[in-house]
PDB file of N, CA and C in Angstrom:
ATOM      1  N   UNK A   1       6.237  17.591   2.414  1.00  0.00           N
ATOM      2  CA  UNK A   1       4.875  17.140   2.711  1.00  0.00           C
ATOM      3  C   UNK A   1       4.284  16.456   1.487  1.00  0.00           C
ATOM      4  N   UNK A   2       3.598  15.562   1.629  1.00  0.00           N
ATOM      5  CA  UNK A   2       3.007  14.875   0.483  1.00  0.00           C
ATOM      6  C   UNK A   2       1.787  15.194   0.049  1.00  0.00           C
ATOM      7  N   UNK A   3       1.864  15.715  -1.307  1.00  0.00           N
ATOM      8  CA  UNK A   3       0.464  16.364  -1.395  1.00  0.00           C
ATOM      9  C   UNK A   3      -0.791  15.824  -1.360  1.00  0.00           C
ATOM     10  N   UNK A   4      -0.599  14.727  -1.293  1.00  0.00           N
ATOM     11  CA  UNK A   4      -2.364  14.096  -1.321  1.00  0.00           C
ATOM     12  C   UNK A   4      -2.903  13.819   0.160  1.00  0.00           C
ATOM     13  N   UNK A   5      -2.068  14.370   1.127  1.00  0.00           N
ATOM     14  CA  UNK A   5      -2.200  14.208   2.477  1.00  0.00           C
ATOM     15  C   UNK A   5      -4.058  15.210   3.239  1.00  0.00           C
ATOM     16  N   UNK A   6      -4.261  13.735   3.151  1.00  0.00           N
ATOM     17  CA  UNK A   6      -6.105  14.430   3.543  1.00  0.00           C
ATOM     18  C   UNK A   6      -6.987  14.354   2.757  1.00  0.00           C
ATOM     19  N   UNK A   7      -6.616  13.332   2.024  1.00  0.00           N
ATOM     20  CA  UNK A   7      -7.113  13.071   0.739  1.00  0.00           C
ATOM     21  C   UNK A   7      -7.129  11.478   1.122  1.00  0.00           C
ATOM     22  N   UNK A   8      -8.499  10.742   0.731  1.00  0.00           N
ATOM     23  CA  UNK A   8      -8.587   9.008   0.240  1.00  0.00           C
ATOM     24  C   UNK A   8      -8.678   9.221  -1.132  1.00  0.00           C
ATOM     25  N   UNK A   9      -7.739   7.397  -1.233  1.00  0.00           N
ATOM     26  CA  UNK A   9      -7.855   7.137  -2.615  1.00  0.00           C
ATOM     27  C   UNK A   9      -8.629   5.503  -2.406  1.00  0.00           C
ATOM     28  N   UNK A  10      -9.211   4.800  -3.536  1.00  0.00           N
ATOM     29  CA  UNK A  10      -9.330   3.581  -3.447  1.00  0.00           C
ATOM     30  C   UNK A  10      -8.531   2.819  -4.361  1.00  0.00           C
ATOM     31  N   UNK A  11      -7.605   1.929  -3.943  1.00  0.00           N
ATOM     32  CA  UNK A  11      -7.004   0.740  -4.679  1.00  0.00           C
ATOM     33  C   UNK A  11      -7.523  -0.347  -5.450  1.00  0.00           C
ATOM     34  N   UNK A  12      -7.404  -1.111  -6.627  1.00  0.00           N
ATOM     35  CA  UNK A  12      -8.091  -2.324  -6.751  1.00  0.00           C
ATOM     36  C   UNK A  12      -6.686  -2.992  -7.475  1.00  0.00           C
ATOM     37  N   UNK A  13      -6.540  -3.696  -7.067  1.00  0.00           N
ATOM     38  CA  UNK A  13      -5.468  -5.011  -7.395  1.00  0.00           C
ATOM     39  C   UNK A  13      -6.122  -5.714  -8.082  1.00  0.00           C
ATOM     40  N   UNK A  14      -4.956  -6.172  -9.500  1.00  0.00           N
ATOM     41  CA  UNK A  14      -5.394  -7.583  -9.873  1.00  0.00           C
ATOM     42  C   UNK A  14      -5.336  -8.649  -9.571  1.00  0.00           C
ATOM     43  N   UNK A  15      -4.527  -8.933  -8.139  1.00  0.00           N
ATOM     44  CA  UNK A  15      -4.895  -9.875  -7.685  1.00  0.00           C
ATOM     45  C   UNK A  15      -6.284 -10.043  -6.860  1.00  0.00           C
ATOM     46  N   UNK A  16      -6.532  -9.142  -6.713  1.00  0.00           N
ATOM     47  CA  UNK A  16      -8.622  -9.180  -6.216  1.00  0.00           C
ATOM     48  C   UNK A  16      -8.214  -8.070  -4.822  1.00  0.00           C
ATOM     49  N   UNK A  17      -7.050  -7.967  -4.383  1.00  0.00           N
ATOM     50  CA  UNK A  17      -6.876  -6.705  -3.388  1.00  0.00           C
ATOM     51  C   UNK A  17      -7.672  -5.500  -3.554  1.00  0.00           C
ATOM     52  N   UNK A  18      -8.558  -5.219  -2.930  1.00  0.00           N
ATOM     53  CA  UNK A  18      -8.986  -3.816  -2.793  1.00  0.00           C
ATOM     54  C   UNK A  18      -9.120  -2.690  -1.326  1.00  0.00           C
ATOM     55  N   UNK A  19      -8.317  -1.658  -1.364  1.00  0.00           N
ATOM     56  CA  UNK A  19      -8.480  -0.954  -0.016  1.00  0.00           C
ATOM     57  C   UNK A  19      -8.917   0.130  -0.433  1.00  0.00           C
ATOM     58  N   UNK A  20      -9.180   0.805   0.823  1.00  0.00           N
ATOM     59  CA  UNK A  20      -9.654   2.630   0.693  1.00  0.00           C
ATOM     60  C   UNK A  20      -7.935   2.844   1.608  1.00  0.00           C
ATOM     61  N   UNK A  21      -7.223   4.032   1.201  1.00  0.00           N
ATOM     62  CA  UNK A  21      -6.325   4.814   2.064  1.00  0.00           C
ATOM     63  C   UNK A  21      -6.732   5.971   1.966  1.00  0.00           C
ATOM     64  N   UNK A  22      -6.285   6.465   3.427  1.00  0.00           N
ATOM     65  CA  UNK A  22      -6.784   8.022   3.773  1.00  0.00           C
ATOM     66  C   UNK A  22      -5.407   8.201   4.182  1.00  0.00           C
ATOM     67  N   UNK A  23      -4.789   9.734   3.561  1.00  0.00           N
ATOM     68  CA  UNK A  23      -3.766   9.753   3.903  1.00  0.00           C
ATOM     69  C   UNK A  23      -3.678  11.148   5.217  1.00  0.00           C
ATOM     70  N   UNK A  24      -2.857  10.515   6.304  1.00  0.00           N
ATOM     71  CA  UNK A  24      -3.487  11.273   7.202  1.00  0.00           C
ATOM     72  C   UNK A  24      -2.095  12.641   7.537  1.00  0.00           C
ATOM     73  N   UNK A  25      -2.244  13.318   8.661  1.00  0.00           N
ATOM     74  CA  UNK A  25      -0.834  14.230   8.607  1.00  0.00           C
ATOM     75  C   UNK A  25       0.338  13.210   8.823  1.00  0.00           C
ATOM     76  N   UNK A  26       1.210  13.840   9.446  1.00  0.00           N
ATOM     77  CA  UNK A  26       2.583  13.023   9.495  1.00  0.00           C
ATOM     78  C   UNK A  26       3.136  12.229   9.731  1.00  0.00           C
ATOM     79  N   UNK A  27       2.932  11.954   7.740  1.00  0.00           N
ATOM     80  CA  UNK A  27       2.861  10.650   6.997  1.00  0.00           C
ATOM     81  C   UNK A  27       2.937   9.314   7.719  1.00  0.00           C
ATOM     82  N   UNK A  28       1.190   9.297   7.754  1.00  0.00           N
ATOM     83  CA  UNK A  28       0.315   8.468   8.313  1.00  0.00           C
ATOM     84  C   UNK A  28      -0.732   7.906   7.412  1.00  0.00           C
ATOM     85  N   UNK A  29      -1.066   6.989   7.311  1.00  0.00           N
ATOM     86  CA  UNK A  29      -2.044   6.303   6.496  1.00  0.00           C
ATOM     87  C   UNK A  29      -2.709   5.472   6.520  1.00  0.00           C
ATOM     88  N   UNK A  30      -4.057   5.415   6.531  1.00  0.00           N
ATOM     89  CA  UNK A  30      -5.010   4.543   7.011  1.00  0.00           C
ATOM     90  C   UNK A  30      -5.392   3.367   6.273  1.00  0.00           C
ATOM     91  N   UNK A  31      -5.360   2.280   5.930  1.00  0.00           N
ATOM     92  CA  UNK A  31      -5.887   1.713   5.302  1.00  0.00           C
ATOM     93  C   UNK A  31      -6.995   0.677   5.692  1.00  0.00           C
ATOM     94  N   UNK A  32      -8.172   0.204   5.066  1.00  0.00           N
ATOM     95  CA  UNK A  32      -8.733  -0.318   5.083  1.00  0.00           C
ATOM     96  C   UNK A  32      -9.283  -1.441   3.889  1.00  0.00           C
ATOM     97  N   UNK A  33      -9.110  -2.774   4.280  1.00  0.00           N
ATOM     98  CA  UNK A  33      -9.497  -3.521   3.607  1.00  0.00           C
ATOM     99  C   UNK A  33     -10.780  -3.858   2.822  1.00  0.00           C
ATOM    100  N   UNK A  34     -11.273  -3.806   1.292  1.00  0.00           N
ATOM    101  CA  UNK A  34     -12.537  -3.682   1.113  1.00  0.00           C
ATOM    102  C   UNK A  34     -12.944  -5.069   0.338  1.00  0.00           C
ATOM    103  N   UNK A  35     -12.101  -6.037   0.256  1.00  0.00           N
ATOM    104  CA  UNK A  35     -12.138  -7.355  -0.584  1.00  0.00           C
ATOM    105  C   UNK A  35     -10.863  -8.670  -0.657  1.00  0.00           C
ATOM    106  N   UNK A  36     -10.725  -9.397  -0.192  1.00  0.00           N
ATOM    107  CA  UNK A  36      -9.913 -10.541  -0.847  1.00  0.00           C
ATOM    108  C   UNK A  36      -8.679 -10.240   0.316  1.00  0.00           C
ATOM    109  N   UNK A  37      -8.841 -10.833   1.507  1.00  0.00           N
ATOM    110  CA  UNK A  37      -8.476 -10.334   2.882  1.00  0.00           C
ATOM    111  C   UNK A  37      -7.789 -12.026   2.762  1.00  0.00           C
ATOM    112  N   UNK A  38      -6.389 -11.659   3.635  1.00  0.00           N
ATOM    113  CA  UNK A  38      -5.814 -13.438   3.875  1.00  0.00           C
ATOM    114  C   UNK A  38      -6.495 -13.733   5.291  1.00  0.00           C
ATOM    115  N   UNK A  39      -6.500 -14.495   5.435  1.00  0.00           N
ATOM    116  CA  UNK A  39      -7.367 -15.446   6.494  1.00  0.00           C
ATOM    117  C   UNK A  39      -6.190 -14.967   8.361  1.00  0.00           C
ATOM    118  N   UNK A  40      -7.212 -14.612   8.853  1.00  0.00           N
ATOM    119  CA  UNK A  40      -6.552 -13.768   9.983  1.00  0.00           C
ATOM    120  C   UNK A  40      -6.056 -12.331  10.089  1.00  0.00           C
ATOM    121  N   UNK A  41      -5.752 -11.895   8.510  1.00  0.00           N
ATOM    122  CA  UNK A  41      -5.484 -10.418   8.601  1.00  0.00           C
ATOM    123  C   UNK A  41      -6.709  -9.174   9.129  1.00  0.00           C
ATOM    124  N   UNK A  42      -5.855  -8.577   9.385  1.00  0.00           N
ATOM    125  CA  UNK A  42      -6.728  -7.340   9.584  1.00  0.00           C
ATOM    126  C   UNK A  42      -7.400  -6.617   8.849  1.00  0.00           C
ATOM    127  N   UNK A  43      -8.664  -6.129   9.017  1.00  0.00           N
ATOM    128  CA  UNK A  43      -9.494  -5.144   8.598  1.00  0.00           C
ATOM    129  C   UNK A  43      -8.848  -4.016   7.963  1.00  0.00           C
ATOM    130  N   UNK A  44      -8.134  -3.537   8.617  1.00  0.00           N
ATOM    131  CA  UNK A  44      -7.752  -1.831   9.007  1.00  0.00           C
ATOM    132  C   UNK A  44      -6.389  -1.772   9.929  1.00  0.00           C
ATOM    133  N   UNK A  45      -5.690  -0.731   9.286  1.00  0.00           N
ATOM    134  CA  UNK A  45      -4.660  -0.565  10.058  1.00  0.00           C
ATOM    135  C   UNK A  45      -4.032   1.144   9.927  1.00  0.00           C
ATOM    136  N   UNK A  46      -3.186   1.741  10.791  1.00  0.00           N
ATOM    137  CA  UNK A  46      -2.883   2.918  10.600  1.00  0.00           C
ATOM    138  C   UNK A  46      -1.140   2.704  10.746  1.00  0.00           C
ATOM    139  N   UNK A  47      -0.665   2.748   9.596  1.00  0.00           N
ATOM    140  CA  UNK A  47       0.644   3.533   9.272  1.00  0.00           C
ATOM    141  C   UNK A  47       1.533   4.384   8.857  1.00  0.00           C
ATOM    142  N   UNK A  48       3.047   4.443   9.454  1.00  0.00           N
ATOM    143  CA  UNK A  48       3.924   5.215   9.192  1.00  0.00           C
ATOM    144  C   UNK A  48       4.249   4.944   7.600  1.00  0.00           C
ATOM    145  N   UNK A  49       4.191   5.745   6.898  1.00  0.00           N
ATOM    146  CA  UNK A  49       5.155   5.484   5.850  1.00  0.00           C
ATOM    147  C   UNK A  49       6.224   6.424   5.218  1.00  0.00           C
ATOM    148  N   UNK A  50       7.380   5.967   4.173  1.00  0.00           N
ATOM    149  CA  UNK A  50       8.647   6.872   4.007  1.00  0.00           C
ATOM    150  C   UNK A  50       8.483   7.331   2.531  1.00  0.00           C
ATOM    151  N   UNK A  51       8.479   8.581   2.516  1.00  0.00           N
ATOM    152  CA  UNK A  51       7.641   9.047   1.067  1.00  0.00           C
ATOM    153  C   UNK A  51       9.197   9.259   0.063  1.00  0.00           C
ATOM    154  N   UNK A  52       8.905   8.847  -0.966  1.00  0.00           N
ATOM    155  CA  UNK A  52       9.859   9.570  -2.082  1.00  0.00           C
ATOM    156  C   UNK A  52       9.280   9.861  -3.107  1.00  0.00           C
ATOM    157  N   UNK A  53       9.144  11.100  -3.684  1.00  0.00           N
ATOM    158  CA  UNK A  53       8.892  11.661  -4.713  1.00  0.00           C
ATOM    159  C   UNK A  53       9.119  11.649  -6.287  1.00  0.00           C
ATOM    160  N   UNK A  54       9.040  10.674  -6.695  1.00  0.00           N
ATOM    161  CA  UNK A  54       9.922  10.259  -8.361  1.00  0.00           C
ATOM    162  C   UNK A  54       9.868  11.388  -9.275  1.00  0.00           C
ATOM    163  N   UNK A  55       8.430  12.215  -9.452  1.00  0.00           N
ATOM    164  CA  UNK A  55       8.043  12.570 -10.251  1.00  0.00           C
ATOM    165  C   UNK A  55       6.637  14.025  -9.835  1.00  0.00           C
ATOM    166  N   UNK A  56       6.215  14.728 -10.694  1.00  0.00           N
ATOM    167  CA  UNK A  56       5.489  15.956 -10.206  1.00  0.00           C
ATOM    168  C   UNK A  56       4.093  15.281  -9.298  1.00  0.00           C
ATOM    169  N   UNK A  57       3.869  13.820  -9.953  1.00  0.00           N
ATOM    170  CA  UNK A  57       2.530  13.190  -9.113  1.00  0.00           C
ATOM    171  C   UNK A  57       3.100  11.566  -9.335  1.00  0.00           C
ATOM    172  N   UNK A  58       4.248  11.153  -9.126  1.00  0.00           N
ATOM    173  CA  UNK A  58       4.875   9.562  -8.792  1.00  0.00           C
ATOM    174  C   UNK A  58       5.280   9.844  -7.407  1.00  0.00           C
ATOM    175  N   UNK A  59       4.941   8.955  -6.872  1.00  0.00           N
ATOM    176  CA  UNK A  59       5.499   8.831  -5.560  1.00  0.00           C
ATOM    177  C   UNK A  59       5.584   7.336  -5.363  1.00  0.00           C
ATOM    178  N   UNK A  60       6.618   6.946  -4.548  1.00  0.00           N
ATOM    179  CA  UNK A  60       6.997   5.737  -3.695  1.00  0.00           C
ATOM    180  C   UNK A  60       6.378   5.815  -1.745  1.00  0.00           C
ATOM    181  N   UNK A  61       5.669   5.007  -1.840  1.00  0.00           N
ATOM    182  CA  UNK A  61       5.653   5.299   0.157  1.00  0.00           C
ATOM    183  C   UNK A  61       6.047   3.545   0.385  1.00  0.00           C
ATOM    184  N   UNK A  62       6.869   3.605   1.694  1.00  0.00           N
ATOM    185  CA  UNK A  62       7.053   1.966   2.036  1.00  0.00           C
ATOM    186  C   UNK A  62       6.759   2.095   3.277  1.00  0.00           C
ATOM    187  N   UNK A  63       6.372   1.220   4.166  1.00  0.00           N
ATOM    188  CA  UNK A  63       6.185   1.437   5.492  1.00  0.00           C
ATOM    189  C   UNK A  63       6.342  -0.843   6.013  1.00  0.00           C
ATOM    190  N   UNK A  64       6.289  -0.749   7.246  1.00  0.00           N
ATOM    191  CA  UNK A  64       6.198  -2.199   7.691  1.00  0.00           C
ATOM    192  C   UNK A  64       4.925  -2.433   8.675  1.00  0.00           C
ATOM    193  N   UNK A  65       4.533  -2.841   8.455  1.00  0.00           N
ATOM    194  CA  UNK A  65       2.716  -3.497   9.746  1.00  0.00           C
ATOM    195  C   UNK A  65       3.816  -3.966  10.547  1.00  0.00           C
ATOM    196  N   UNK A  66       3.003  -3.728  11.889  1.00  0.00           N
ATOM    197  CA  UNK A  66       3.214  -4.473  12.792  1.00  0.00           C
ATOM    198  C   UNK A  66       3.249  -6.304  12.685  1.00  0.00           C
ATOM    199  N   UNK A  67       2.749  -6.506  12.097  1.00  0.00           N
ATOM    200  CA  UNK A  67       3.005  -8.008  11.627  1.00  0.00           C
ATOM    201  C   UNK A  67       4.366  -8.626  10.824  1.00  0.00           C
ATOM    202  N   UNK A  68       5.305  -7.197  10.566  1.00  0.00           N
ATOM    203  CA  UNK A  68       6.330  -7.760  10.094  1.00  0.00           C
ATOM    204  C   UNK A  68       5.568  -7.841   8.346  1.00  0.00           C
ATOM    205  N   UNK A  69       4.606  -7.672   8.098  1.00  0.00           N
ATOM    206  CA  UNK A  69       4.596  -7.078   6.541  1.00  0.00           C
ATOM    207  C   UNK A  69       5.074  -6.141   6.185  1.00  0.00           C
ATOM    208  N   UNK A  70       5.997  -5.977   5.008  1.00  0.00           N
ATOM    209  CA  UNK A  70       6.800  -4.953   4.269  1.00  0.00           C
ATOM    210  C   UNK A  70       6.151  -4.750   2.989  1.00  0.00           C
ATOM    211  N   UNK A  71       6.186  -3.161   2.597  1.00  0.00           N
ATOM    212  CA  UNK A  71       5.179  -2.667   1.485  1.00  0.00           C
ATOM    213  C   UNK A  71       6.066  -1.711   0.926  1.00  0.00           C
ATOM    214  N   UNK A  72       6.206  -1.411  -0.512  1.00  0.00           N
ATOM    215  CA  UNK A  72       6.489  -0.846  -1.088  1.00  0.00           C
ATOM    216  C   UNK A  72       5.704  -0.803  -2.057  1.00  0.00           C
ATOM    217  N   UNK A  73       4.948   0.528  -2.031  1.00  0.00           N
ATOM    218  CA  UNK A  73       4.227   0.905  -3.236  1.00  0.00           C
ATOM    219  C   UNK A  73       4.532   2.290  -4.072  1.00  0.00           C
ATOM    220  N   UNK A  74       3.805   2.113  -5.418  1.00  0.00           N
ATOM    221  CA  UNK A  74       4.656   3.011  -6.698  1.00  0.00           C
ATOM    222  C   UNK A  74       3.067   3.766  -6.858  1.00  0.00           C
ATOM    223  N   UNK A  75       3.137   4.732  -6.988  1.00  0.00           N
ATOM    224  CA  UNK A  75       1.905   5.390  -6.714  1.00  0.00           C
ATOM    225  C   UNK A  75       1.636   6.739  -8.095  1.00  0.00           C
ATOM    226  N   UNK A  76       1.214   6.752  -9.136  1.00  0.00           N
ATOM    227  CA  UNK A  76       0.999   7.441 -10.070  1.00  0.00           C
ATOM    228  C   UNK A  76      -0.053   8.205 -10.501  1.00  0.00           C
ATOM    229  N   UNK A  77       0.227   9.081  -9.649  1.00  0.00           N
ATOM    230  CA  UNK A  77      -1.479   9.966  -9.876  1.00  0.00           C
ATOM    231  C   UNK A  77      -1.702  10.773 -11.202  1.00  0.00           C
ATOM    232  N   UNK A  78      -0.958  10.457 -12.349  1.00  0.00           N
ATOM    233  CA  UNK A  78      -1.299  11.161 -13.335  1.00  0.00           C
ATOM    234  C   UNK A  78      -2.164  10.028 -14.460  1.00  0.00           C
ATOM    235  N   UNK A  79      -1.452   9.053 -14.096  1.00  0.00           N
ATOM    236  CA  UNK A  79      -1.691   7.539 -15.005  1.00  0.00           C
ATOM    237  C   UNK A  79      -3.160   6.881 -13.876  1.00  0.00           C
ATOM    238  N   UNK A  80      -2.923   6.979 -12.859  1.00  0.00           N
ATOM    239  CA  UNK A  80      -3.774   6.617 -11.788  1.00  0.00           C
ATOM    240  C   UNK A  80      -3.650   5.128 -11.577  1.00  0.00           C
ATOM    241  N   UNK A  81      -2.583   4.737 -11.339  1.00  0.00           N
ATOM    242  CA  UNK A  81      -2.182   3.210 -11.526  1.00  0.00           C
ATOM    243  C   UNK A  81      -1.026   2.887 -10.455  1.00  0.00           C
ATOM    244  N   UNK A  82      -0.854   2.233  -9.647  1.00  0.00           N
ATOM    245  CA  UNK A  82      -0.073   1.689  -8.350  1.00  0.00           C
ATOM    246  C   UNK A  82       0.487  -0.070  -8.817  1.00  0.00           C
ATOM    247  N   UNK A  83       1.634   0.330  -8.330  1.00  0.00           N
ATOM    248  CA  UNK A  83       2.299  -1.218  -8.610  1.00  0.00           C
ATOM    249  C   UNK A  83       2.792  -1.388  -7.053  1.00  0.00           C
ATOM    250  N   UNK A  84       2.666  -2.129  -6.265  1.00  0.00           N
ATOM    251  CA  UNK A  84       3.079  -3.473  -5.315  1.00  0.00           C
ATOM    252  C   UNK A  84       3.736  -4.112  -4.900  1.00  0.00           C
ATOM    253  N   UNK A  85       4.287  -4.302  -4.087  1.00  0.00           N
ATOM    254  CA  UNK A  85       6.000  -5.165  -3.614  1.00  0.00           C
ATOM    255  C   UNK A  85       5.768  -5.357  -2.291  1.00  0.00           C
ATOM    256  N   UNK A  86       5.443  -6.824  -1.935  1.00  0.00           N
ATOM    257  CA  UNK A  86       5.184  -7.431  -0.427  1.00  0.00           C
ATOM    258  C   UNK A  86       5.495  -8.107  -0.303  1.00  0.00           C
ATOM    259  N   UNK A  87       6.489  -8.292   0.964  1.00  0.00           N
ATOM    260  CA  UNK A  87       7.538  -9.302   2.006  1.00  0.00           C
ATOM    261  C   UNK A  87       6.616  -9.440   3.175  1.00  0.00           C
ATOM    262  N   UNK A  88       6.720 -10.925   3.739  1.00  0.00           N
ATOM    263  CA  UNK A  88       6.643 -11.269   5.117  1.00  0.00           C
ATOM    264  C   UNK A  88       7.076 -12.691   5.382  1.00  0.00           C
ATOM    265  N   UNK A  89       7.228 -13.046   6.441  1.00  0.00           N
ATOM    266  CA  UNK A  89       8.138 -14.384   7.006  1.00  0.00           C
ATOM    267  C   UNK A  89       7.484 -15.098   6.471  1.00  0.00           C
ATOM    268  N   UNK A  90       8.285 -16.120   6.103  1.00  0.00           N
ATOM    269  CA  UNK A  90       7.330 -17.315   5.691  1.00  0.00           C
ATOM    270  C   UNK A  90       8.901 -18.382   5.634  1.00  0.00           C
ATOM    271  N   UNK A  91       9.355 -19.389   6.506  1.00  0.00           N
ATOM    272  CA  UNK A  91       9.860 -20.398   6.968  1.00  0.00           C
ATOM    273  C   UNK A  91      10.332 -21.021   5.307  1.00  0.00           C
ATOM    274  N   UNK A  92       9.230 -21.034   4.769  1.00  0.00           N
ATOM    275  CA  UNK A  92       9.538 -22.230   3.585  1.00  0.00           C
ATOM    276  C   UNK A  92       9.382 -21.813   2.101  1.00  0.00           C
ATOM    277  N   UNK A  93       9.478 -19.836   2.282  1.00  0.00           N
ATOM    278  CA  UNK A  93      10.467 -19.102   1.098  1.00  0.00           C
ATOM    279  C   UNK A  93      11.884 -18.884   1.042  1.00  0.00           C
ATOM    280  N   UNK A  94      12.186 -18.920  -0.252  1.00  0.00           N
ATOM    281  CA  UNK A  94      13.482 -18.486  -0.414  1.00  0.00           C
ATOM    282  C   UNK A  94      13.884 -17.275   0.491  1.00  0.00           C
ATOM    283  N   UNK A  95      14.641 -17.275   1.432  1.00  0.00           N
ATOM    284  CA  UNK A  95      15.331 -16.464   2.454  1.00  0.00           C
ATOM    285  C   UNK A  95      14.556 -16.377   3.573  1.00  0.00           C
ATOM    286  N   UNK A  96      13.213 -17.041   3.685  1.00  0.00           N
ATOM    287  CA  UNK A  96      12.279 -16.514   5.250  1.00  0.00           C
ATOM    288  C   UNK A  96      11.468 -15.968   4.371  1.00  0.00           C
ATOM    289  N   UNK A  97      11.292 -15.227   3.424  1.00  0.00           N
ATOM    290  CA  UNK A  97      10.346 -13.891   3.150  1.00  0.00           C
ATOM    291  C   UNK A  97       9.412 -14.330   1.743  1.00  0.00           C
ATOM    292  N   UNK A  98       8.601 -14.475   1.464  1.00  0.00           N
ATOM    293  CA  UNK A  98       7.275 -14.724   0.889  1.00  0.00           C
ATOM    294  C   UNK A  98       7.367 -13.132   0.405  1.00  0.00           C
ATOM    295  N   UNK A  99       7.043 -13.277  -1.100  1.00  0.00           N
ATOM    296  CA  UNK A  99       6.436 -12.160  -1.638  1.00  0.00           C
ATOM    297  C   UNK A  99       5.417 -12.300  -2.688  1.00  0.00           C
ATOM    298  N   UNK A 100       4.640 -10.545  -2.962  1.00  0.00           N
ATOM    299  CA  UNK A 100       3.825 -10.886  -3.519  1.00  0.00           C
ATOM    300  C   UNK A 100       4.014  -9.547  -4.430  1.00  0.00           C
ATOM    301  N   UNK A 101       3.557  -9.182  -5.729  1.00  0.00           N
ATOM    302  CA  UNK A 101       4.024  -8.042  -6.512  1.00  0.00           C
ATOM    303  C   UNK A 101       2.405  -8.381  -7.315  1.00  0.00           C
ATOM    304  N   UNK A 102       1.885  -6.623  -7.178  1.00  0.00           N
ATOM    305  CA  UNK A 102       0.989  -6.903  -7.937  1.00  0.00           C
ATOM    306  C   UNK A 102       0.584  -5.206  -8.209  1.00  0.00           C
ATOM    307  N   UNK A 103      -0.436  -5.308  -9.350  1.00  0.00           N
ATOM    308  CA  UNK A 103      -0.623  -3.935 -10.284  1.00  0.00           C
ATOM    309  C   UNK A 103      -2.123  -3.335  -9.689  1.00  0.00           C
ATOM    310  N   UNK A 104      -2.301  -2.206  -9.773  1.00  0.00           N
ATOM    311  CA  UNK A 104      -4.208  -1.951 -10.296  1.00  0.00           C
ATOM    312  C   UNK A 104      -4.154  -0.476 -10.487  1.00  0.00           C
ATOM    313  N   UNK A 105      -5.291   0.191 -10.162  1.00  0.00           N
ATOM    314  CA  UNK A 105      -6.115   0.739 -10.599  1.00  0.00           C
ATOM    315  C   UNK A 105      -6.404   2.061  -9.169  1.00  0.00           C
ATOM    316  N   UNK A 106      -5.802   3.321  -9.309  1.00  0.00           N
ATOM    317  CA  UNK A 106      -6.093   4.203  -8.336  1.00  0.00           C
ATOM    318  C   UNK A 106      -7.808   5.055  -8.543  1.00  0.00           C
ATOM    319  N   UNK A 107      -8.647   5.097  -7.636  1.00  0.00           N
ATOM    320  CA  UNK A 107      -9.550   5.925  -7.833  1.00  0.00           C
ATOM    321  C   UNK A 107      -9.185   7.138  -7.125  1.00  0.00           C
ATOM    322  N   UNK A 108      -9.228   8.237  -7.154  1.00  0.00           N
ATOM    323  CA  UNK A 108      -9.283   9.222  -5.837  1.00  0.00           C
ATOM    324  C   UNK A 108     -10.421   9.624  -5.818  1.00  0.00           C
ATOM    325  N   UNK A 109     -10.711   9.832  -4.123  1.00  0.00           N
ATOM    326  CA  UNK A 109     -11.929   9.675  -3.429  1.00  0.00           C
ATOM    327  C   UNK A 109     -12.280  11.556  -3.256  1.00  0.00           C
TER     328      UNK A 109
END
């Protein structure tokens, strides 16, 4: 079980990304968009994600949106700092897949 389960945190990316996640029971997670949204995306969404444990408070969760976005995030609740790894189709990247890798800043809520 993942311990921060029932617990929000807020994200802030340096690329200007900011969400709230609520992490819900089995491993489920809410997120909501609070800034710097791509044009057509969603607000809010609720996903599955696959937890691995690195460390006493590192964790990895990856999950895929229904949109065919892929997420892998690095999650450090001692440092309070999350690093980023995002795939989705895109025709006219190297292999189909567009990515984006980016750092910030965990609050817990």
């Amino acid at each position: 079980m993942f311990a921060y389960t029932g617990r929000s945190i807020e994200v802030k990316y340096d690329t200007g990304y900011h969400f709230r996640i609520d992490y819900l029971p089995n491993h489920q997670m809410r997120w909501t968009s609070l800034k710097k949204r791509t044009d057509g995306a969603p607000m809010t969404g609720v996903e599955t994600y696959h937890l691995h444990q690195q460390g006493e408070h590192i964790f990895t969760l990856n999950w895929i949106e229904d949109s065919g976005l892929s997420v892998s995030q690095n999650l450090d609740f001692t440092k309070l700092e999350v690093y980023a790894f995002m795939s989705w189709n895109d025709s006219t990247a190297r292999g189909g897949r567009a990515i984006l890798e980016h750092q910030g800043k965990i609050t817990l809520l």
